[in-house]
Protein backbone atom coordinates (compact mmCIF):
# COMPACT_ATOMS: atom_id res chain seq x y z
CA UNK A 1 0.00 0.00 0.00
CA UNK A 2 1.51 3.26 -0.83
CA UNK A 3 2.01 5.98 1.83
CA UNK A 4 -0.38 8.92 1.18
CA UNK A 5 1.73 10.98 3.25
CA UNK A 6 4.69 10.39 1.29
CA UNK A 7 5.66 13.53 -0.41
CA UNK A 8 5.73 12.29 -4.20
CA UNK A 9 8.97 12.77 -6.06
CA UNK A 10 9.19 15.73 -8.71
CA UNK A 11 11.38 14.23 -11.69
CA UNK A 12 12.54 16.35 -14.69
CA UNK A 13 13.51 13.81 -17.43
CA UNK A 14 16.66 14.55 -20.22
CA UNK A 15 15.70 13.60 -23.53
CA UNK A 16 12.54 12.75 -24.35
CA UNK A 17 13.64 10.01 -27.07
CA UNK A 18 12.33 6.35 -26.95
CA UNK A 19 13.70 6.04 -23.35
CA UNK A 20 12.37 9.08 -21.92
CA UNK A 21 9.13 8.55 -22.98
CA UNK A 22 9.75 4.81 -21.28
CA UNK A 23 10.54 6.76 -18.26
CA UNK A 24 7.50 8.95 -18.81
CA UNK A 25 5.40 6.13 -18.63
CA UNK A 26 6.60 4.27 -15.79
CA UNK A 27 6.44 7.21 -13.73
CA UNK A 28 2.72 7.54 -14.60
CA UNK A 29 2.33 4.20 -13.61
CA UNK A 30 3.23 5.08 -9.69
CA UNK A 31 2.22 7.21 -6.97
CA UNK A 32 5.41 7.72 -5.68
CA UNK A 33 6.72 9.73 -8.36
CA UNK A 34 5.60 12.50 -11.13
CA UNK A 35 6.95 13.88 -14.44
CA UNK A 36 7.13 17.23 -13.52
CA UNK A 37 9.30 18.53 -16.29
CA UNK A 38 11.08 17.66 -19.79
CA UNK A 39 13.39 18.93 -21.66
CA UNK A 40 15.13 17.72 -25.28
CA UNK A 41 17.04 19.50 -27.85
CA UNK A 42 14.75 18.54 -30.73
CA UNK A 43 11.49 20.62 -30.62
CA UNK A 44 10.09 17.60 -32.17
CA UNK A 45 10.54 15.36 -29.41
CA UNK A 46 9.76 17.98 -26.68
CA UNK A 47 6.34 18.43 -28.38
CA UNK A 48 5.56 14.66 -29.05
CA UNK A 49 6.24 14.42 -25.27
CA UNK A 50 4.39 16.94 -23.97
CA UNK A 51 1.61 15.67 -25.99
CA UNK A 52 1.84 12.69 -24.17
CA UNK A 53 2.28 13.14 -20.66
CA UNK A 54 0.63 16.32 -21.11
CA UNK A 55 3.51 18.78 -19.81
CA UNK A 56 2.48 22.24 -19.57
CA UNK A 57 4.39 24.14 -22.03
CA UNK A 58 6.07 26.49 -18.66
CA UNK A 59 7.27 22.56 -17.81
CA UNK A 60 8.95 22.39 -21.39
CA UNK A 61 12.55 23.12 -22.17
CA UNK A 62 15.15 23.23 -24.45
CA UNK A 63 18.02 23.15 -21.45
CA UNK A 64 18.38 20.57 -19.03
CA UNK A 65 20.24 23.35 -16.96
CA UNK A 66 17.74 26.08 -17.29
CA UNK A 67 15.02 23.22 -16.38
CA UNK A 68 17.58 22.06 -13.30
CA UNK A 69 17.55 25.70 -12.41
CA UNK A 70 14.01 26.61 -12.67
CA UNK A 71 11.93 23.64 -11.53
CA UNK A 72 11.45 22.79 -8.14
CA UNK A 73 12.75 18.79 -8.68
CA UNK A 74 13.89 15.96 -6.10
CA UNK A 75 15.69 14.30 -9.17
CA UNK A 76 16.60 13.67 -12.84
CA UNK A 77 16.31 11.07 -15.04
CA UNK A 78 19.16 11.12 -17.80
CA UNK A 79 17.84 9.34 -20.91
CA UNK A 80 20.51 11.31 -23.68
CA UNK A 81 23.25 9.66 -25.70
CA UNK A 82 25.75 8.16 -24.07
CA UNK A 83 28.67 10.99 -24.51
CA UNK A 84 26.24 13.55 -22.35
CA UNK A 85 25.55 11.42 -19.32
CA UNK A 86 29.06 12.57 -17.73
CA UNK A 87 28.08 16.21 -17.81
CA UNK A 88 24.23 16.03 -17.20
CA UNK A 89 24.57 13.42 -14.19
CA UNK A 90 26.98 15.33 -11.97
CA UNK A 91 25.04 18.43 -13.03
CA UNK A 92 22.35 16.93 -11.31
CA UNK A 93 24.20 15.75 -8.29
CA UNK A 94 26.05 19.37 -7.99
CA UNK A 95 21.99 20.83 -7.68
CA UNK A 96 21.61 18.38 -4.98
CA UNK A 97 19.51 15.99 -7.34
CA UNK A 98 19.15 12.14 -7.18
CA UNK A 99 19.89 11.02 -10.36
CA UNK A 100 18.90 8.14 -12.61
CA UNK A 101 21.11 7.29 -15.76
CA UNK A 102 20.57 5.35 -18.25
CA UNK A 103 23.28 3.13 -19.51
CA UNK A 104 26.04 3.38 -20.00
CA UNK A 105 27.29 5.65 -17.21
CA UNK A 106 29.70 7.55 -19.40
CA UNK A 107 32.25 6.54 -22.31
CA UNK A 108 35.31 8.22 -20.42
CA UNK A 109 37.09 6.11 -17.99
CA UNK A 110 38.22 9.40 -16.01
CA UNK A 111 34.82 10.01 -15.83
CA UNK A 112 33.61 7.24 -14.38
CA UNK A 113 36.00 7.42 -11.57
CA UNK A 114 34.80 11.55 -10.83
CA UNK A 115 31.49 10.12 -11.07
CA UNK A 116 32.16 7.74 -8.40
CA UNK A 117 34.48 9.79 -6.36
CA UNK A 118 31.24 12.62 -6.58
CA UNK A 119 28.75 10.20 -5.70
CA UNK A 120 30.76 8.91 -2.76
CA UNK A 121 30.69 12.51 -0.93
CA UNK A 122 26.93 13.19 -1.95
CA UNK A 123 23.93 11.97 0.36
CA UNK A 124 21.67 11.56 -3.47
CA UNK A 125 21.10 8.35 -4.86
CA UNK A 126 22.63 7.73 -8.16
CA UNK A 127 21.00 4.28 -10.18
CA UNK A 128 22.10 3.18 -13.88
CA UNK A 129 19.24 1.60 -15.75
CA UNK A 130 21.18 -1.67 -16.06
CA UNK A 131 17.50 -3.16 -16.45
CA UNK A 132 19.19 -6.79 -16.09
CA UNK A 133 19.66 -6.24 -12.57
CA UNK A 134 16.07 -6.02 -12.13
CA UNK A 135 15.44 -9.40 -14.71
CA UNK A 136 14.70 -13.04 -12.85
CA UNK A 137 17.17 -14.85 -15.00
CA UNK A 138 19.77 -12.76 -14.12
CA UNK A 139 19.16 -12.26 -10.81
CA UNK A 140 18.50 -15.92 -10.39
CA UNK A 141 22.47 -16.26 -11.96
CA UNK A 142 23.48 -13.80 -9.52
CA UNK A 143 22.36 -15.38 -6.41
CA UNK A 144 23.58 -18.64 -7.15
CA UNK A 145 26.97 -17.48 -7.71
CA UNK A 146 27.10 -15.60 -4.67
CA UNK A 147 25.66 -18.14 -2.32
CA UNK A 148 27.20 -18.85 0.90
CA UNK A 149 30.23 -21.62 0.10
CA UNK A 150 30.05 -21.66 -3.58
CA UNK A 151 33.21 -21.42 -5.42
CA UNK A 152 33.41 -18.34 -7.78
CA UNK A 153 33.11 -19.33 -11.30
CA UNK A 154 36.72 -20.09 -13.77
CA UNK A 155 34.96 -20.33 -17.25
CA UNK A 156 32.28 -17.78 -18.88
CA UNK A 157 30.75 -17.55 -22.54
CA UNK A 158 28.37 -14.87 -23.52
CA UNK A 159 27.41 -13.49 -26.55
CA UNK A 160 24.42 -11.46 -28.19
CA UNK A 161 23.42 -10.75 -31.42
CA UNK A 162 21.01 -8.21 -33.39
CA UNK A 163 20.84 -6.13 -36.63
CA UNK A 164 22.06 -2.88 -34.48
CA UNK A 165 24.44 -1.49 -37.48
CA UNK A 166 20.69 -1.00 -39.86
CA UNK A 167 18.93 -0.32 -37.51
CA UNK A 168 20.91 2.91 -35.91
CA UNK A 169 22.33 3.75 -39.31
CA UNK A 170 21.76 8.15 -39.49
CA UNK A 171 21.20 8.05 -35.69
CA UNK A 172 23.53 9.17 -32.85
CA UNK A 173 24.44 5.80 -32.23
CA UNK A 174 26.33 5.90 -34.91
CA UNK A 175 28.46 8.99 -34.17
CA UNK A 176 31.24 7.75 -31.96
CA UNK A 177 31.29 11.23 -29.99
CA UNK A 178 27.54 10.98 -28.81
CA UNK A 179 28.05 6.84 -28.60
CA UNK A 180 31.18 6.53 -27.63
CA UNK A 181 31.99 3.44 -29.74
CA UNK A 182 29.59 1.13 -31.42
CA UNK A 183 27.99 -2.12 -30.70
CA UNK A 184 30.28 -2.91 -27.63
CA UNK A 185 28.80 0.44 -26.05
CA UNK A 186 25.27 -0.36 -26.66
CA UNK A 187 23.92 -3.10 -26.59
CA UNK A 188 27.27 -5.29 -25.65
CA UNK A 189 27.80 -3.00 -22.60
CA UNK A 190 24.50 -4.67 -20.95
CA UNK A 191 26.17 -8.04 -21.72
CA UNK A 192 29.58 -6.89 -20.39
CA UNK A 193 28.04 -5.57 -17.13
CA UNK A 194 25.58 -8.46 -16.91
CA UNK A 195 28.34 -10.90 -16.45
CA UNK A 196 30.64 -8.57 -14.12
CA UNK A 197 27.45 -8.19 -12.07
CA UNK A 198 26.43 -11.67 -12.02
CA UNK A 199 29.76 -13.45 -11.39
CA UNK A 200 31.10 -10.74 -8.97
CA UNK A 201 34.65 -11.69 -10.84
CA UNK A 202 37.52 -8.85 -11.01
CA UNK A 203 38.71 -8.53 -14.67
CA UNK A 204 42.50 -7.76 -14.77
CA UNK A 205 43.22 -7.78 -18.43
CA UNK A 206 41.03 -8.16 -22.31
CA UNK A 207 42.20 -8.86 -25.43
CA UNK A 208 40.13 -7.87 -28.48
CA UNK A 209 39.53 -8.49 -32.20
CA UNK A 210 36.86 -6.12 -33.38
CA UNK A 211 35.39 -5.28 -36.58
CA UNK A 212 34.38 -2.21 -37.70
CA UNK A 213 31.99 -0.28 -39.35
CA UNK A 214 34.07 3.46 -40.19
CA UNK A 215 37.46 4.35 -41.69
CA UNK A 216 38.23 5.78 -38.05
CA UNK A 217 37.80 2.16 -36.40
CA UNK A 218 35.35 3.86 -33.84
CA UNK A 219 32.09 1.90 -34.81
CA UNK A 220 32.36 -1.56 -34.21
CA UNK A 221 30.22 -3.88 -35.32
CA UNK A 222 31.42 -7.27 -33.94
CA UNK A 223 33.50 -7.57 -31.00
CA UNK A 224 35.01 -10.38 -29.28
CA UNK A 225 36.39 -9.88 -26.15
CA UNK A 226 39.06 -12.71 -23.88
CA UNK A 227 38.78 -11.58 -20.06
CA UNK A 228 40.75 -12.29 -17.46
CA UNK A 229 40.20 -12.22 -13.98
CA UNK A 230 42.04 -11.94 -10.74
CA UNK A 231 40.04 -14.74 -9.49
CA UNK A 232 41.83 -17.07 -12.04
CA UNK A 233 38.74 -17.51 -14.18
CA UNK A 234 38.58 -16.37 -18.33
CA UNK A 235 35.65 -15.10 -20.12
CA UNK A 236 35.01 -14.85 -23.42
CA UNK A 237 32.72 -12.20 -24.48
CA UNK A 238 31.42 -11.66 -28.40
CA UNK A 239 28.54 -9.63 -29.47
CA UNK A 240 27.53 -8.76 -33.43
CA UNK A 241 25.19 -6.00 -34.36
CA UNK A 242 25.52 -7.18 -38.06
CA UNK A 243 23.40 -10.23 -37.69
CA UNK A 244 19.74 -10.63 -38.59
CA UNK A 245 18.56 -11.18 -35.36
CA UNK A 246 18.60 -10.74 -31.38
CA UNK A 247 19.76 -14.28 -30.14
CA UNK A 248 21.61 -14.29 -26.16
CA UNK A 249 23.35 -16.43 -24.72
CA UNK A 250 25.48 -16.89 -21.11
CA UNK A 251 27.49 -20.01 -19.48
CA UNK A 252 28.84 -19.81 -16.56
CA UNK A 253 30.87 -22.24 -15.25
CA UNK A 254 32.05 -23.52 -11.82
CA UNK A 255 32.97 -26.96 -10.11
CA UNK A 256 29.70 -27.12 -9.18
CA UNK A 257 27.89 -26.87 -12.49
CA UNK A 258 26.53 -23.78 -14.72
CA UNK A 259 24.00 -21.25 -14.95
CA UNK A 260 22.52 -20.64 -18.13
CA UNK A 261 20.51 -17.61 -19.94
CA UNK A 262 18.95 -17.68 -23.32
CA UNK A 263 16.84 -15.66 -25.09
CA UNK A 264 15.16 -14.40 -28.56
CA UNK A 265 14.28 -10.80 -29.45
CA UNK A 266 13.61 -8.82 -26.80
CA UNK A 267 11.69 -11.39 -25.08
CA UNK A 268 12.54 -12.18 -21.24
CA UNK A 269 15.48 -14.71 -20.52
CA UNK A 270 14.69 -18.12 -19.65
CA UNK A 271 17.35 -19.60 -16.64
CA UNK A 272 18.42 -23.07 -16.14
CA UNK A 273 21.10 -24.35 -14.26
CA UNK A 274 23.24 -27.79 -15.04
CA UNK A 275 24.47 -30.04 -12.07
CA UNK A 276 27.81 -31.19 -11.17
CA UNK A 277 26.35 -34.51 -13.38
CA UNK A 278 25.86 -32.41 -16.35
CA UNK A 279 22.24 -32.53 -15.88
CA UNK A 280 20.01 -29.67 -16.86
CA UNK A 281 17.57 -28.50 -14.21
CA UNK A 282 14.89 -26.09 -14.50
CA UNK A 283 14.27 -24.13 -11.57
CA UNK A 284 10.68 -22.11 -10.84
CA UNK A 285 11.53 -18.55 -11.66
CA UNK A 286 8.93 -16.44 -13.07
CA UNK A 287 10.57 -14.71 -16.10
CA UNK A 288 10.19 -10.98 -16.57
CA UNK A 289 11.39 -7.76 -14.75
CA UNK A 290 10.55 -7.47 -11.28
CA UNK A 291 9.70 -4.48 -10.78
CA UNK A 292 10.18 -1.55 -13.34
CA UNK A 293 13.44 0.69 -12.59
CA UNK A 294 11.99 4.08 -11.94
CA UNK A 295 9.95 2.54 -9.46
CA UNK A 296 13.06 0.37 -7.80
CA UNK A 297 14.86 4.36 -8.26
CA UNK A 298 12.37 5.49 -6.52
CA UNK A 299 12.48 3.05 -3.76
CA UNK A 300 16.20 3.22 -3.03
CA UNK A 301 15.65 6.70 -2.76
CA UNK A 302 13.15 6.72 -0.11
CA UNK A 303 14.03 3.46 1.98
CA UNK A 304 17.89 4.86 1.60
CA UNK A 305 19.00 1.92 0.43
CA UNK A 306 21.58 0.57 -2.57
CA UNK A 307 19.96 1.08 -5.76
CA UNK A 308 19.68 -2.01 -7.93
CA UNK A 309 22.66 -1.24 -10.57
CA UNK A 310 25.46 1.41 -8.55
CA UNK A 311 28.09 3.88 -10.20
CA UNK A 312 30.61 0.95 -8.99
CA UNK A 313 28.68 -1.25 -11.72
CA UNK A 314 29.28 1.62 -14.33
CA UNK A 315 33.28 2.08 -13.62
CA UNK A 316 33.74 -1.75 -13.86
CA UNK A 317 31.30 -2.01 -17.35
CA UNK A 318 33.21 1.50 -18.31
CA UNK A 319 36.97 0.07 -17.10
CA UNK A 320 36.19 -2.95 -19.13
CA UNK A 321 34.95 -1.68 -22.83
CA UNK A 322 37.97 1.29 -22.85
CA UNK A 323 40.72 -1.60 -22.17
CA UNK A 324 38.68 -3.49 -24.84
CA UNK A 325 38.50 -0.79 -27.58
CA UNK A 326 42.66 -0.27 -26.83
CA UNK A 327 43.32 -3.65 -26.90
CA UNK A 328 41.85 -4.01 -30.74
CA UNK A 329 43.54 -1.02 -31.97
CA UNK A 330 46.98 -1.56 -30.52
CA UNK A 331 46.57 -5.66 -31.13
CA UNK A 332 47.96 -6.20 -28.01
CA UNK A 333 46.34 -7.43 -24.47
CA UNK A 334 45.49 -4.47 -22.02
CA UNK A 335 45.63 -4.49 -18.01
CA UNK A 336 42.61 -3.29 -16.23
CA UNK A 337 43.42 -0.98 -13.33
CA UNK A 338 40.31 -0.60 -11.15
């Protein structure tokens, strides 16, 4: 039952692309929150959104700072390209804002660390929308590898697959200064942090072979990544976004047996787990999100508790994909200094 007496939290949302209006939506779905502002650079968008979630046009703007400056707001949801996240989330925590960022935190590992470092001496909750973290399967894979006794895992495969290069062809995904890179920073950076976050492993060094899409060798379109961990374990990581369709898979191995996530489109993951026999065993989890992440922002924030995906999750997926992009343009194996 929701607190009537809870003040409701006043979010301003930046960007009002296909994830702000996402964020919109799930924010009209609660009582603990409101959209109380919007802003996007493209008068298009701003008006499409207001549309929607019927902002008043005083609630519209074209600056996230004059919007930070002039609306009364408990916190921020940052839903721009990935380049702009740096700036616009420690805008928001230097107004005293909580903040919630979509992924990936930011596409600078010096960066990532201020981020942290900032977010360390501020009392405001800062989430990532690391949606996975939120997902059965995964958090199912999680658990088991951090149960009480078990032995961290030594061998992981994971890949995905999609048409990504099509499909953000003309689009700011596509422009390594807005993106940062290419498939490896979109949708391969939920896969990278997915498998940090489940297996709780330290990664120490990644080679790379990448392919990619621009003269400059910024774009990649197919990635495959060999991780090594100070835990003694390897991981090999690949994702494509020049294949005609989404197809995921994870293994993660241990003496005990493996987890296992698969999955088609967009669709949720399905989890199984195989025995130290080499049987496969279905457990009972319910696939699907559970819960939707401005609502588990919005909880962290008022219980004061961790929110489901942390800044720390961001410097390790960040620390990661940098060493990565180095390690296929200098051919050689990078360390990981976290």
């Amino acid at each position: 039952m929701v607190d009537t007496d809870e003040p409701v939290l006043r979010v301003g949302v930046i960007g009002m692309g296909f994830l702000g209006k996402v964020t919109g939506r799930e924010l009209g779905r609660t009582e603990r929150g409101e959209l109380a502002a919007i802003t996007d650079i493209s008068d298009e968008n701003l008006q499409a959104a207001a549309e929607e979630f019927d902002v008043p046009e005083e609630n519209q703007y074209a600056d996230y700072e004059e919007m930070i400056a002039n609306e009364n707001l408990d916190a921020i949801a940052v839903t721009t390209p990935h380049g702009l996240h740096a700036e616009q989330l420690l805008t928001g925590l230097d107004n005293g804002l909580h903040v919630l960022c979509e992924k990936p935190l930011c596409t600078n590992l010096e960066d990532a660390y201020e981020i942290v470092e900032r977010t360390e001496r501020s009392d405001r909750t800062v989430m990532l929308g690391y949606q996975r973290h939120l997902a059965s399967a995964f958090i199912e894979a999680r658990e088991y590898w951090h149960e009480d006794g078990r032995e961290s895992p030594d061998f992981v495969t994971a890949e995905v697959t999609q048409d990504w290069i099509d499909a953000v062809e003309g689009s700011w995904k596509a422009d390594p200064d807005l993106s940062g890179g290419g498939q490896l920073y979109d949708t391969g950076s939920h896969l990278v942090d997915s498998v940090l976050w489940m297996t709780g492993l330290t990664p120490t060094s990644v080679s790379a072979d990448m392919i990619f899409h621009d003269e400059a060798e910024r774009v990649d379109t197919q990635a495959t990544l060999t991780v090594q961990f100070e835990e003694d374990a390897v991981a090999s990581i690949a994702v494509s976004g020049d294949a005609p369709r989404v197809d995921e898979h994870i293994r993660i191995w241990g003496e005990d047996g493996a987890t296992c996530i698969d999955g088609r489109e967009w669709n949720p993951r399905r989890y199984r787990e195989i025995d130290r026999e080499g049987t496969i065993v279905d457990p009972n989890v319910s696939p699907g999100s559970v819960q939707p992440k401005t609502e588990a922002f919005i909880e962290s924030i008022r219980e004061g508790t961790e929110p489901p995906a942390t800044v720390y999750d961001g410097l390790y997926a960040t620390a990661l994909t940098e060493a990565a992009y180095e390690a296929a343009w200098t051919g050689e194996r990078v360390d990981i200094d976290l």
